[in-house]
N, C-alpha and C. Protein backbone atom coordinates (compact mmCIF):
# COMPACT_ATOMS: atom_id res chain seq x y z
N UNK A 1 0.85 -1.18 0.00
CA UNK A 1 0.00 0.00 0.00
C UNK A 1 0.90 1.24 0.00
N UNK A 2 0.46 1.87 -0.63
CA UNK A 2 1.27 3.47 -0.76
C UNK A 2 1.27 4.36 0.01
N UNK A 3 2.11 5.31 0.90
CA UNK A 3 2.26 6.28 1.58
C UNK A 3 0.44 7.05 1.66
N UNK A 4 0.27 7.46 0.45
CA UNK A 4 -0.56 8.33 0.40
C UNK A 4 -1.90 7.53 0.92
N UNK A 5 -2.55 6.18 0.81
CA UNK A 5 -3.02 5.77 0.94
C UNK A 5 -3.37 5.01 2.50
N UNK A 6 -2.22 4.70 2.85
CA UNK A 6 -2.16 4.55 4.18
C UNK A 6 -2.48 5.52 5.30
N UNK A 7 -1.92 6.89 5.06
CA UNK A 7 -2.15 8.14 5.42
C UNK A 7 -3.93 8.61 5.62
N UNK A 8 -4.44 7.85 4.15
CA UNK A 8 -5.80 8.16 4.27
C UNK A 8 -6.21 6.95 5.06
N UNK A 9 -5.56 6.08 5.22
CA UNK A 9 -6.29 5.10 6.09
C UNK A 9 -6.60 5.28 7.66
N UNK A 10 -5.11 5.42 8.11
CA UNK A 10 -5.02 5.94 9.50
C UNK A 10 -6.10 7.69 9.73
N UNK A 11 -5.97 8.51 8.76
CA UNK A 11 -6.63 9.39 9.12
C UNK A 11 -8.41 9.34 9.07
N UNK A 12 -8.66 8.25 8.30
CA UNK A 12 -10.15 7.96 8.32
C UNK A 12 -10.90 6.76 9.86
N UNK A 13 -9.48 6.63 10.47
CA UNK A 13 -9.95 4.87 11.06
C UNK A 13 -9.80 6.68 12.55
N UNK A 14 -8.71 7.18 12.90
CA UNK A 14 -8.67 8.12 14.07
C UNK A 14 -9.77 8.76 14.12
N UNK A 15 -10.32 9.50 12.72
CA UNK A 15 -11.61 10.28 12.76
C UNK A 15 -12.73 9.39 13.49
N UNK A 16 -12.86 8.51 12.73
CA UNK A 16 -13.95 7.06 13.23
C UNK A 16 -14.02 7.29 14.65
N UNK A 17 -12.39 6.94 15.31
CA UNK A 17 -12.15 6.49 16.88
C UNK A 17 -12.55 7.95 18.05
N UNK A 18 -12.19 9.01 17.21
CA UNK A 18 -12.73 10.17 17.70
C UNK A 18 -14.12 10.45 17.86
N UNK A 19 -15.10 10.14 16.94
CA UNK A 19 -16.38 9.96 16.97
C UNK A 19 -17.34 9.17 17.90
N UNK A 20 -16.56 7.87 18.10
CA UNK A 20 -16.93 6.95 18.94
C UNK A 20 -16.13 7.25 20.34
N UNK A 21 -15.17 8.02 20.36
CA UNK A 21 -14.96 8.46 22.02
C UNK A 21 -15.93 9.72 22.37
N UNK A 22 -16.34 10.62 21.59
CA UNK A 22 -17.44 11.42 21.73
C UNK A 22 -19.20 10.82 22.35
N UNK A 23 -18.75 9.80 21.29
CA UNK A 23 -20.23 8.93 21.44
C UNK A 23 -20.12 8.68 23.26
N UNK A 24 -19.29 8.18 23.55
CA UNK A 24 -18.62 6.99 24.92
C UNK A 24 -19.05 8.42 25.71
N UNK A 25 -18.14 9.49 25.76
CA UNK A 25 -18.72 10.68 26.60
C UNK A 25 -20.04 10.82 26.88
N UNK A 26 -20.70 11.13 25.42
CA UNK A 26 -22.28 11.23 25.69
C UNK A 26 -22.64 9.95 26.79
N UNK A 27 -23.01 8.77 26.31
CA UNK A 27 -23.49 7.98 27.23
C UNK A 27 -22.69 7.95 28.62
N UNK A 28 -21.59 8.14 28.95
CA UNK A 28 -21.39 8.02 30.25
C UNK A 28 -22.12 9.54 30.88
N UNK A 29 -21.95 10.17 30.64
CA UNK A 29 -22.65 11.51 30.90
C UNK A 29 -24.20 11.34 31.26
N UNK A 30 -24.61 10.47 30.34
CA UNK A 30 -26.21 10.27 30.39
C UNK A 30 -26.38 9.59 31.68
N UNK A 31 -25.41 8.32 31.72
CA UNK A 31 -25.33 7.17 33.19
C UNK A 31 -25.24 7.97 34.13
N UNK A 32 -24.11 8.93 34.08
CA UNK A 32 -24.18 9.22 35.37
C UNK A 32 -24.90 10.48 35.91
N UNK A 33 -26.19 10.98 34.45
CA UNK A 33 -27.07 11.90 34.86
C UNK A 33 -28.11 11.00 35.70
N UNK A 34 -28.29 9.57 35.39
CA UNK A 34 -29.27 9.28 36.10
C UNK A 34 -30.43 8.23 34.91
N UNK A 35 -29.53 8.39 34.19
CA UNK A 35 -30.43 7.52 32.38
C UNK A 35 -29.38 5.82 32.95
N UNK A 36 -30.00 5.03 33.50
CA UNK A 36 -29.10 3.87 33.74
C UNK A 36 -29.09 2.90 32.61
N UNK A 37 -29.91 3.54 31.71
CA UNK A 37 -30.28 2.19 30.56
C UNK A 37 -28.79 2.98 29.61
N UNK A 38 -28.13 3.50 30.35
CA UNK A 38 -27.03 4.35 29.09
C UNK A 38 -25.98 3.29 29.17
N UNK A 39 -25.93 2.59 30.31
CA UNK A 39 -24.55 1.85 30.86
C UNK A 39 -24.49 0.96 30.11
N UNK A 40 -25.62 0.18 29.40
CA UNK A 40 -25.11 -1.12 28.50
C UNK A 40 -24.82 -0.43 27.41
N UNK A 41 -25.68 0.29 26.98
CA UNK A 41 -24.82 0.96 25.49
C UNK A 41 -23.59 1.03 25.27
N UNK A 42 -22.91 1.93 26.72
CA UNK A 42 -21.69 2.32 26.84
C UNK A 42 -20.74 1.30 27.14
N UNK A 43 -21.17 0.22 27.45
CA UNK A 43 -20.10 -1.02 27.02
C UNK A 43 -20.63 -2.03 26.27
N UNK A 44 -21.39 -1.93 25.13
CA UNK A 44 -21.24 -2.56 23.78
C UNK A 44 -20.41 -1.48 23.21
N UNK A 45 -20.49 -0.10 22.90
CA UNK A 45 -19.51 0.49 22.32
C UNK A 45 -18.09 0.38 22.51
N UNK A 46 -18.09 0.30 23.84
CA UNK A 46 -16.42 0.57 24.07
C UNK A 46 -15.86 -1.20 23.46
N UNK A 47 -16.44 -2.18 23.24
CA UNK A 47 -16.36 -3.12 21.84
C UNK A 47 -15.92 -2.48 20.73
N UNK A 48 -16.86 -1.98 20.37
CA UNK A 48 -16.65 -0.87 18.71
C UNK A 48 -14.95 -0.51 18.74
N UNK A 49 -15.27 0.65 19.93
CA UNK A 49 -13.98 1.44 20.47
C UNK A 49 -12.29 0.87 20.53
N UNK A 50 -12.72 -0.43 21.04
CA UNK A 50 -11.71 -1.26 20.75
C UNK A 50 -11.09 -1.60 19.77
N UNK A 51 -11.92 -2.06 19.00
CA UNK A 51 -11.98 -2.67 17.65
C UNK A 51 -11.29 -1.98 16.96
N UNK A 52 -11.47 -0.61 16.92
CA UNK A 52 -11.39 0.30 15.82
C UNK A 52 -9.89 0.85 16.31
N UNK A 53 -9.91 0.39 17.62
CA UNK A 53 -8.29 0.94 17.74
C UNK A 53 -7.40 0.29 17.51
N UNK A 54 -7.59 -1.39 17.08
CA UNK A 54 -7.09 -2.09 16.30
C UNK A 54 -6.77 -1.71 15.09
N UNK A 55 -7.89 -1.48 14.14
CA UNK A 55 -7.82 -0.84 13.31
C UNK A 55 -6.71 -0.18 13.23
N UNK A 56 -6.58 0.86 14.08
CA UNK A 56 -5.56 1.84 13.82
C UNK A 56 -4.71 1.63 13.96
N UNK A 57 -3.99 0.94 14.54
CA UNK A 57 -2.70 0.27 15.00
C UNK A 57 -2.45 0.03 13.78
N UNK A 58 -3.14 -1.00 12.81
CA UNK A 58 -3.08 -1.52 12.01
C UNK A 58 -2.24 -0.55 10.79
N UNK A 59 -3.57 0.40 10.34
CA UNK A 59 -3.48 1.20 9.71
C UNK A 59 -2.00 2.41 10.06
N UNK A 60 -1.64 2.30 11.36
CA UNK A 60 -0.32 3.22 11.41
C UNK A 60 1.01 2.26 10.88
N UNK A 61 0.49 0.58 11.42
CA UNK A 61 1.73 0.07 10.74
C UNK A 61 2.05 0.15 9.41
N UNK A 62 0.91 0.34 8.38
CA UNK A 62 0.91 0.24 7.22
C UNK A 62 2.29 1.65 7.18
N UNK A 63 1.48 3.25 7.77
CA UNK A 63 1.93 3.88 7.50
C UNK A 63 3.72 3.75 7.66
N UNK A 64 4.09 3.28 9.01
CA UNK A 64 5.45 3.33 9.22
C UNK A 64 5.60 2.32 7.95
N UNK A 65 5.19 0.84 7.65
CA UNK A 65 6.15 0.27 6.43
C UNK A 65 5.85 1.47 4.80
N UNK A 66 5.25 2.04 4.92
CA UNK A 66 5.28 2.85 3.83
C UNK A 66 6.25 3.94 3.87
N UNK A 67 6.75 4.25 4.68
CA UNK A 67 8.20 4.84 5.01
C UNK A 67 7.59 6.13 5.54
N UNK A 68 6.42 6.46 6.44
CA UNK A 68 5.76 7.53 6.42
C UNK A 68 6.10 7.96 8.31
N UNK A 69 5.72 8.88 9.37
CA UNK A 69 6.18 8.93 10.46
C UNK A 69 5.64 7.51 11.32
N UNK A 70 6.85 7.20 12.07
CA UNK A 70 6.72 6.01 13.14
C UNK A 70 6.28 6.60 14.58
N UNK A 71 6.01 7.69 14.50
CA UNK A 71 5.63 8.24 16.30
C UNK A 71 3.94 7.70 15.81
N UNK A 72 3.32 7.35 14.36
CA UNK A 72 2.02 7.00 14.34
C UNK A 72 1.63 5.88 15.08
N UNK A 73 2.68 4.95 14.81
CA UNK A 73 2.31 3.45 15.13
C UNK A 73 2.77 3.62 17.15
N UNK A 74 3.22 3.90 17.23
CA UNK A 74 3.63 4.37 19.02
C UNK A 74 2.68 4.26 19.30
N UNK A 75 1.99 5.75 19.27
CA UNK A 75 1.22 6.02 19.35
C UNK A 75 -0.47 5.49 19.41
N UNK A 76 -0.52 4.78 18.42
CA UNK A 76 -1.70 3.86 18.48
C UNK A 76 -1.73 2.95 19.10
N UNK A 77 -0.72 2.25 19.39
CA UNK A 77 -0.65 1.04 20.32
C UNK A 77 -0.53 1.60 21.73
N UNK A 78 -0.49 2.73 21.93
CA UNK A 78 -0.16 3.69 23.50
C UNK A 78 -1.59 3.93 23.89
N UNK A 79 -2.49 4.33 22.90
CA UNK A 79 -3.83 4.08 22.84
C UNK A 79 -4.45 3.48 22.92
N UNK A 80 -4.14 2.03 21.84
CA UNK A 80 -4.80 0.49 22.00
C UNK A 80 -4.71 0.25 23.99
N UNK A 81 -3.73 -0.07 23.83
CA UNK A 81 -3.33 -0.48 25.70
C UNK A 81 -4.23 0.14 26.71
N UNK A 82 -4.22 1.66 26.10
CA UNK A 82 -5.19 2.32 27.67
C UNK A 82 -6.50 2.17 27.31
N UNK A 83 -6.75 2.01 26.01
CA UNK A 83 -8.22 1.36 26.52
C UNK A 83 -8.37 0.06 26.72
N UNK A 84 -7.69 -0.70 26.62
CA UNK A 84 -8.01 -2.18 27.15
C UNK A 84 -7.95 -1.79 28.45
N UNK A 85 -7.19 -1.61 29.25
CA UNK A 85 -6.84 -0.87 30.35
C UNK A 85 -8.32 -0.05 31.29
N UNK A 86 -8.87 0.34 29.76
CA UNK A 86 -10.00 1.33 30.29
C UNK A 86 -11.40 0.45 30.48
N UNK A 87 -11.18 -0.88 29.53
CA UNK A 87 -12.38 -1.87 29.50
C UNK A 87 -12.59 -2.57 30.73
N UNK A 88 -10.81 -3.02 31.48
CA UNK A 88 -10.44 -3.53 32.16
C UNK A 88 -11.42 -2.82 33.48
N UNK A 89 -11.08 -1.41 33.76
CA UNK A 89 -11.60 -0.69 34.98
C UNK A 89 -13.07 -0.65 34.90
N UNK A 90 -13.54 -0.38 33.58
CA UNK A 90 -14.96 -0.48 33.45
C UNK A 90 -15.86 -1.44 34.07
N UNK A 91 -15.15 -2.83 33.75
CA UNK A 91 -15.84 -4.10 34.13
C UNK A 91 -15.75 -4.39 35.48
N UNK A 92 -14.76 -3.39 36.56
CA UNK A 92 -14.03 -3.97 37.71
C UNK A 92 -15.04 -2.75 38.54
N UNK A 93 -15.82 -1.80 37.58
CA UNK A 93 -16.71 -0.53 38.11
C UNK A 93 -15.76 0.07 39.31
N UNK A 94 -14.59 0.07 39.14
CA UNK A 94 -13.94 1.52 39.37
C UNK A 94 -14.03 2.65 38.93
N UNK A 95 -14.88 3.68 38.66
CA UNK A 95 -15.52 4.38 38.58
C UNK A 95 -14.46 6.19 38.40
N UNK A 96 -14.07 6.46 39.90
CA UNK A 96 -12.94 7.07 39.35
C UNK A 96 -12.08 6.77 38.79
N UNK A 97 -11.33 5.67 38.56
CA UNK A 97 -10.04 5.66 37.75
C UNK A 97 -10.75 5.57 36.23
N UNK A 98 -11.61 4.88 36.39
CA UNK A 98 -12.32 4.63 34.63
C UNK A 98 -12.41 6.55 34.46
N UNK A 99 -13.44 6.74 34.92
CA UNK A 99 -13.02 8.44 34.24
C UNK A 99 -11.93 9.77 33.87
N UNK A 100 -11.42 9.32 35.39
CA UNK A 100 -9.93 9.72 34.99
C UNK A 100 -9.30 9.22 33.53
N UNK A 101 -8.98 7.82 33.46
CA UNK A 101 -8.38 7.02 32.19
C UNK A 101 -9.21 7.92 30.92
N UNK A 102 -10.54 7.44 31.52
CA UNK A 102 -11.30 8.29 29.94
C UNK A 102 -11.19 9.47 29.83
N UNK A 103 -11.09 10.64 30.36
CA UNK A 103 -10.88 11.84 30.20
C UNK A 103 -9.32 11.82 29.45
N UNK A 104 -8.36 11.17 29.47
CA UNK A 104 -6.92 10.94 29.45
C UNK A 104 -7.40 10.36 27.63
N UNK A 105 -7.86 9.04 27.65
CA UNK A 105 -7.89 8.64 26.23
C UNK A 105 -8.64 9.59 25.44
N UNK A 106 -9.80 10.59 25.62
CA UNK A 106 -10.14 11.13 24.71
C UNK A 106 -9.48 12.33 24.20
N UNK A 107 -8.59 12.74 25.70
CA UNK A 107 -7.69 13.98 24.71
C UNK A 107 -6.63 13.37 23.91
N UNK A 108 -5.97 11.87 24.35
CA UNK A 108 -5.15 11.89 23.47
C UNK A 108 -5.55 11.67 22.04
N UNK A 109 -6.62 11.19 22.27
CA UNK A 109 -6.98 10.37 20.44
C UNK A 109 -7.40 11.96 20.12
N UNK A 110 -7.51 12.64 20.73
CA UNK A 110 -7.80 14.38 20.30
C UNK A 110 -6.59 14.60 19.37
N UNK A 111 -5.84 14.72 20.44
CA UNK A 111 -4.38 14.82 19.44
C UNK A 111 -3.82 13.88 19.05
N UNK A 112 -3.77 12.63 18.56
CA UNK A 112 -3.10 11.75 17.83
C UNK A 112 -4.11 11.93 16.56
N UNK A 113 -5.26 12.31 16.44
CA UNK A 113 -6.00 12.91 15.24
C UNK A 113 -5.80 14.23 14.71
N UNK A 114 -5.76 15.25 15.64
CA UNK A 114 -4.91 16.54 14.67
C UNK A 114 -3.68 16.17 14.40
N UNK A 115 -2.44 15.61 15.11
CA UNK A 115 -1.48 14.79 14.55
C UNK A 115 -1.74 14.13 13.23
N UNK A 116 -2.39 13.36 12.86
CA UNK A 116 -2.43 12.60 11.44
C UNK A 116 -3.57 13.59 10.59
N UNK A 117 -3.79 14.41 11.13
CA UNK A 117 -4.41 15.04 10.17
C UNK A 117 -3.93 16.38 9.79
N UNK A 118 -2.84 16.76 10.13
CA UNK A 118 -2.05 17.77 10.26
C UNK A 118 -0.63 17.10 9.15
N UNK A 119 -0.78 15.85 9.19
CA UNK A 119 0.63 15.05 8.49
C UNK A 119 0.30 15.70 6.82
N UNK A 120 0.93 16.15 5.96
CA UNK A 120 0.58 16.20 4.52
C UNK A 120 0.40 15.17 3.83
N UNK A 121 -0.49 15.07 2.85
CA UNK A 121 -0.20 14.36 2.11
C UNK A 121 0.81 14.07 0.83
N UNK A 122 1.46 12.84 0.43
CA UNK A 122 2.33 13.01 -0.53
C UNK A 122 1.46 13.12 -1.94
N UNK A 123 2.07 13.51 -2.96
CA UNK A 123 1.02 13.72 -4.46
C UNK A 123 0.57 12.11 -4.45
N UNK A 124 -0.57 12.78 -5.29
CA UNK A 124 -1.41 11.42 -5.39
C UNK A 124 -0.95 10.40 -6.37
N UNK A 125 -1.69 9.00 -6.05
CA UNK A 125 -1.10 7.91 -6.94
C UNK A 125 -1.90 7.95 -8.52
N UNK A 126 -3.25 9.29 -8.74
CA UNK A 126 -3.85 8.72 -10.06
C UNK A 126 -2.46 8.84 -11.16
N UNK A 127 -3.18 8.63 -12.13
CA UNK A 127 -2.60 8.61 -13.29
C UNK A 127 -2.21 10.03 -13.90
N UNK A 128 -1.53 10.45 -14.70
CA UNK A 128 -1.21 11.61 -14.90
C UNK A 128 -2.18 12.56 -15.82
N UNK A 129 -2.55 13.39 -15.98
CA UNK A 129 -3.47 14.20 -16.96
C UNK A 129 -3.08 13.87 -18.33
N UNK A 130 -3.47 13.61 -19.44
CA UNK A 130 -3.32 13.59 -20.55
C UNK A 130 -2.50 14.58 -21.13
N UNK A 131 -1.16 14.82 -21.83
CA UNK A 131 -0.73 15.65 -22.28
C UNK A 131 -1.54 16.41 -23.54
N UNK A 132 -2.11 18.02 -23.21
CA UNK A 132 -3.25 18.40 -23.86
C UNK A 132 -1.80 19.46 -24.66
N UNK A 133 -0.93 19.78 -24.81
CA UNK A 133 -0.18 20.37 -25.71
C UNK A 133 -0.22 19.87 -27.20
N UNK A 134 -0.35 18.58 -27.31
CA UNK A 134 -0.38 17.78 -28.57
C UNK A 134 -1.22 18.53 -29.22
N UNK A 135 -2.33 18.90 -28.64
CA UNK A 135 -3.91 19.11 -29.37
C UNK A 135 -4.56 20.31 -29.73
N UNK A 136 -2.97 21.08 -29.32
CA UNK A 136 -3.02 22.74 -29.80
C UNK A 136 -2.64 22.85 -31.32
N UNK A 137 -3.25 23.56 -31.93
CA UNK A 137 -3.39 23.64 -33.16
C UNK A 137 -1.97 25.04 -33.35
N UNK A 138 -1.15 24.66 -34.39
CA UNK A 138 -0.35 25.99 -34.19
C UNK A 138 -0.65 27.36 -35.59
């Protein structure tokens, strides 16, 4: 897979993971307004949440073998960990440390997403424009 492509990978899978830590906010917010039917939601998602941070791991390794920055792939797996970490406290209903942790994972995937989305992209892989000089009449 190509630099440029990988780049769009990791930056589409972080957007994703950002969305779904937003989501995770809302419902814990709701739980602990007093909505208790929020709590199962909020751990079938953090499933999703997981998942998708696989994903990214994934998608940063691509980027480092594409010769693109390696603080990506760190990084995602620094992420992967604290939320297992975070599933871990969830299920054990430690309550402060789970929020603490979560307040912690959503800023970082904050910035490990302006991070990859801040990375440039290299020129693209299409094909080149047709040379239209030929077709000038002199």
């Amino acid at each position: 897979m190509s630099l440029r492509r990988s780049l769009l990978a990791v930056r589409i899978v972080a957007l994703l993971q950002a969305l779904l830590l937003v989501a995770q906010v809302a419902l814990a917010g709701g739980f602990l307004g007093g909505h208790f039917d929020m709590l199962e939601m909020h751990g079938m998602l953090a499933r999703g949440v997981v998942g998708v941070a696989v994903l990214m791991a994934v998608a940063a390794f691509l980027v480092r073998r594409a010769g693109g920055p390696s603080s990506f792939l760190g990084l995602s797996l620094l992420l992967l960990v604290a939320l297992l970490g975070q599933v871990v406290l969830g299920v054990k209903h430690s309550v402060p440390a789970h929020v603490l942790l979560g307040v912690l994972i959503v800023a970082a995937s904050a910035m490990f997403t302006q991070r990859v989305m801040s990375t440039p992209l290299p020129p693209g892989d299409s094909p080149e424009a047709p040379d239209r000089a030929s077709e000038l009449v002199a």
